[in-house]
Protein backbone atom coordinates (compact mmCIF):
# COMPACT_ATOMS: atom_id res chain seq x y z
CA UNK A 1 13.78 27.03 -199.90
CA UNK A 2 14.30 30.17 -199.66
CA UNK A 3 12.64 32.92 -196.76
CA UNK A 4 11.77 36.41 -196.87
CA UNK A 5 9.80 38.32 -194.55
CA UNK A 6 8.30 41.16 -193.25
CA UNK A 7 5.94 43.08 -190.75
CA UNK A 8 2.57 44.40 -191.66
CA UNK A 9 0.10 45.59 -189.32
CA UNK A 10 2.28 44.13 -186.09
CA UNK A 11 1.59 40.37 -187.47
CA UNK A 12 5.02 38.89 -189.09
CA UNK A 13 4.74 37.35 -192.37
CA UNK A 14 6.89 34.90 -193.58
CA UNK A 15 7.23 34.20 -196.98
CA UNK A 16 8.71 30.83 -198.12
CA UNK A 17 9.70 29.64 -201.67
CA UNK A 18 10.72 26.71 -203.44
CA UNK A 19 10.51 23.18 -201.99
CA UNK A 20 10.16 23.08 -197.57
CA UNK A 21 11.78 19.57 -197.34
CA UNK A 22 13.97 19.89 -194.41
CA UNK A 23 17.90 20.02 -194.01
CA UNK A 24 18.52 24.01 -194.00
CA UNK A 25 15.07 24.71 -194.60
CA UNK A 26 14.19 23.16 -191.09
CA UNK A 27 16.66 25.46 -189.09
CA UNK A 28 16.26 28.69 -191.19
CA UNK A 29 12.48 28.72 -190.25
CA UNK A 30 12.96 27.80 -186.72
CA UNK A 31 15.55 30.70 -186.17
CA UNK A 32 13.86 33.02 -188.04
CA UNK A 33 10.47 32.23 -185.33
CA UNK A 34 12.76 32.17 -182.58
CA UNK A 35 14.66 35.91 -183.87
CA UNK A 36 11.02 37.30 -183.54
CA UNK A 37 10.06 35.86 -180.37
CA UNK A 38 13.04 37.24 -178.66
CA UNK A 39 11.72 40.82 -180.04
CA UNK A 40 8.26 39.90 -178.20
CA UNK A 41 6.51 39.18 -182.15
CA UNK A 42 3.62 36.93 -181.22
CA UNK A 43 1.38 37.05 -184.35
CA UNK A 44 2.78 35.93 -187.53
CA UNK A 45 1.87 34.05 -190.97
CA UNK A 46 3.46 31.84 -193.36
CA UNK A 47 2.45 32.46 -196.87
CA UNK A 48 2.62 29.23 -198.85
CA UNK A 49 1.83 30.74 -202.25
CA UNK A 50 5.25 30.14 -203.58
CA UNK A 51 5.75 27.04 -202.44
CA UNK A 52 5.97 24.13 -204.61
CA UNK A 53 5.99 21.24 -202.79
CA UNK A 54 6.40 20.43 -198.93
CA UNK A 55 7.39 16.66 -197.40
CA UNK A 56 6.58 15.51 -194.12
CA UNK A 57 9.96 17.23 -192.57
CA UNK A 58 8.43 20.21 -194.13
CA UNK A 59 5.13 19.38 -191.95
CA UNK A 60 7.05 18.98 -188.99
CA UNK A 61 8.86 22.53 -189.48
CA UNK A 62 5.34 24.25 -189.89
CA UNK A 63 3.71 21.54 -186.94
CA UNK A 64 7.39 22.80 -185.15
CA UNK A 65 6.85 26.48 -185.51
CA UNK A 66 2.77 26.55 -184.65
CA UNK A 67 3.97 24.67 -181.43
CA UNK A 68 6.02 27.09 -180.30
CA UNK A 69 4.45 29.98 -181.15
CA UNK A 70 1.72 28.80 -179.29
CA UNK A 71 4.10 27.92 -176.11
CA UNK A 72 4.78 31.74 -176.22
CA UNK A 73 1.77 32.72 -176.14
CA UNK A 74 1.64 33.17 -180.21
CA UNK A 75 -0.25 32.31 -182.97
CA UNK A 76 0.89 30.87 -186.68
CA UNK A 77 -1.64 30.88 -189.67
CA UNK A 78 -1.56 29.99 -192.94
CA UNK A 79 -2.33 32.25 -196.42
CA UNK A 80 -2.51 31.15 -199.80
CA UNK A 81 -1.92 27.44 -199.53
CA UNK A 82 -1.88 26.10 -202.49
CA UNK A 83 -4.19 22.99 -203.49
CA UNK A 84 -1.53 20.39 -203.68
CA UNK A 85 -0.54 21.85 -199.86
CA UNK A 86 -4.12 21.41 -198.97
CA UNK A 87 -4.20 17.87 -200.02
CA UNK A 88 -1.45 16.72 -198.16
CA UNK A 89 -2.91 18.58 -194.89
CA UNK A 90 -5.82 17.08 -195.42
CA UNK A 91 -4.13 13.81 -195.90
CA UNK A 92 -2.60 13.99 -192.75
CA UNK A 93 -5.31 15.10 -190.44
CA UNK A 94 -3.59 18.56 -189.90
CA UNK A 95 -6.14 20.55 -191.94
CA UNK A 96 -8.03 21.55 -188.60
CA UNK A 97 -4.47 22.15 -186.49
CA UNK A 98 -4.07 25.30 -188.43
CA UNK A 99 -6.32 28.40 -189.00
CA UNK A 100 -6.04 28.60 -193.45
CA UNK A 101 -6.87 32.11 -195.46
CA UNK A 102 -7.28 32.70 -199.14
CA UNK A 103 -5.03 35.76 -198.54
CA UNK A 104 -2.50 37.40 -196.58
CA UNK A 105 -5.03 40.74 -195.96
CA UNK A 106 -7.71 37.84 -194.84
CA UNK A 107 -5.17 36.59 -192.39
CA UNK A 108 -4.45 39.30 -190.75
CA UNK A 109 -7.53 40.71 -190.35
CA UNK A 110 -8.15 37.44 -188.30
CA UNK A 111 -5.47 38.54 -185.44
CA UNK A 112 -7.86 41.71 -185.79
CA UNK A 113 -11.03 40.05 -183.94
């Protein structure tokens, strides 16, 4: 996996590609949360249109990073998940945990209200 992200409207969005499946993957989200907390970031998205596939460490990175955003007094949403993403969210009963957009403009219009 690979992570890019950026700031757009005050609302952090990060920008995943490839495979989230743990090892690396886990820590380089994690820290990359944790970089913007410290600079008092509290609103951010993960776009999952690039992602191909995600296992359950991958769940437990996103599950990790909605947790403690939310501890801080942040929020995490999703943009562009992709149907196979969907599936397995809704296979696990996490499809209600997070807040889903079609896009990343839809998203953060949602921080917005």
């Amino acid at each position: 996996m690979k992570l890019t992200d950026r700031e757009e409207n005050g609302v952090i969005v990060l920008e995943p590609t490839g495979k989230i499946m743990g090892g690396p993957d886990a820590s380089l989200l994690h820290d990359k949360l944790y970089e913007f907390i410290e600079q008092d970031k509290k609103q951010f998205i993960v776009d999952l249109s690039a992602v191909d596939w995600m296992n359950s460490t991958g769940l437990g990175i996103l599950i990790s990073g909605y947790t403690t955003l939310r501890n801080n007094g942040g929020k995490l949403k999703l943009a562009n998940v992709t149907e196979k993403i969907k599936t397995l969210l809704v296979i696990t009963k996490l499809d209600p945990v997070f807040e889903s957009y079609d896009s990343i403009a839809e998203a953060i219009k949602s921080f917005e209200q």
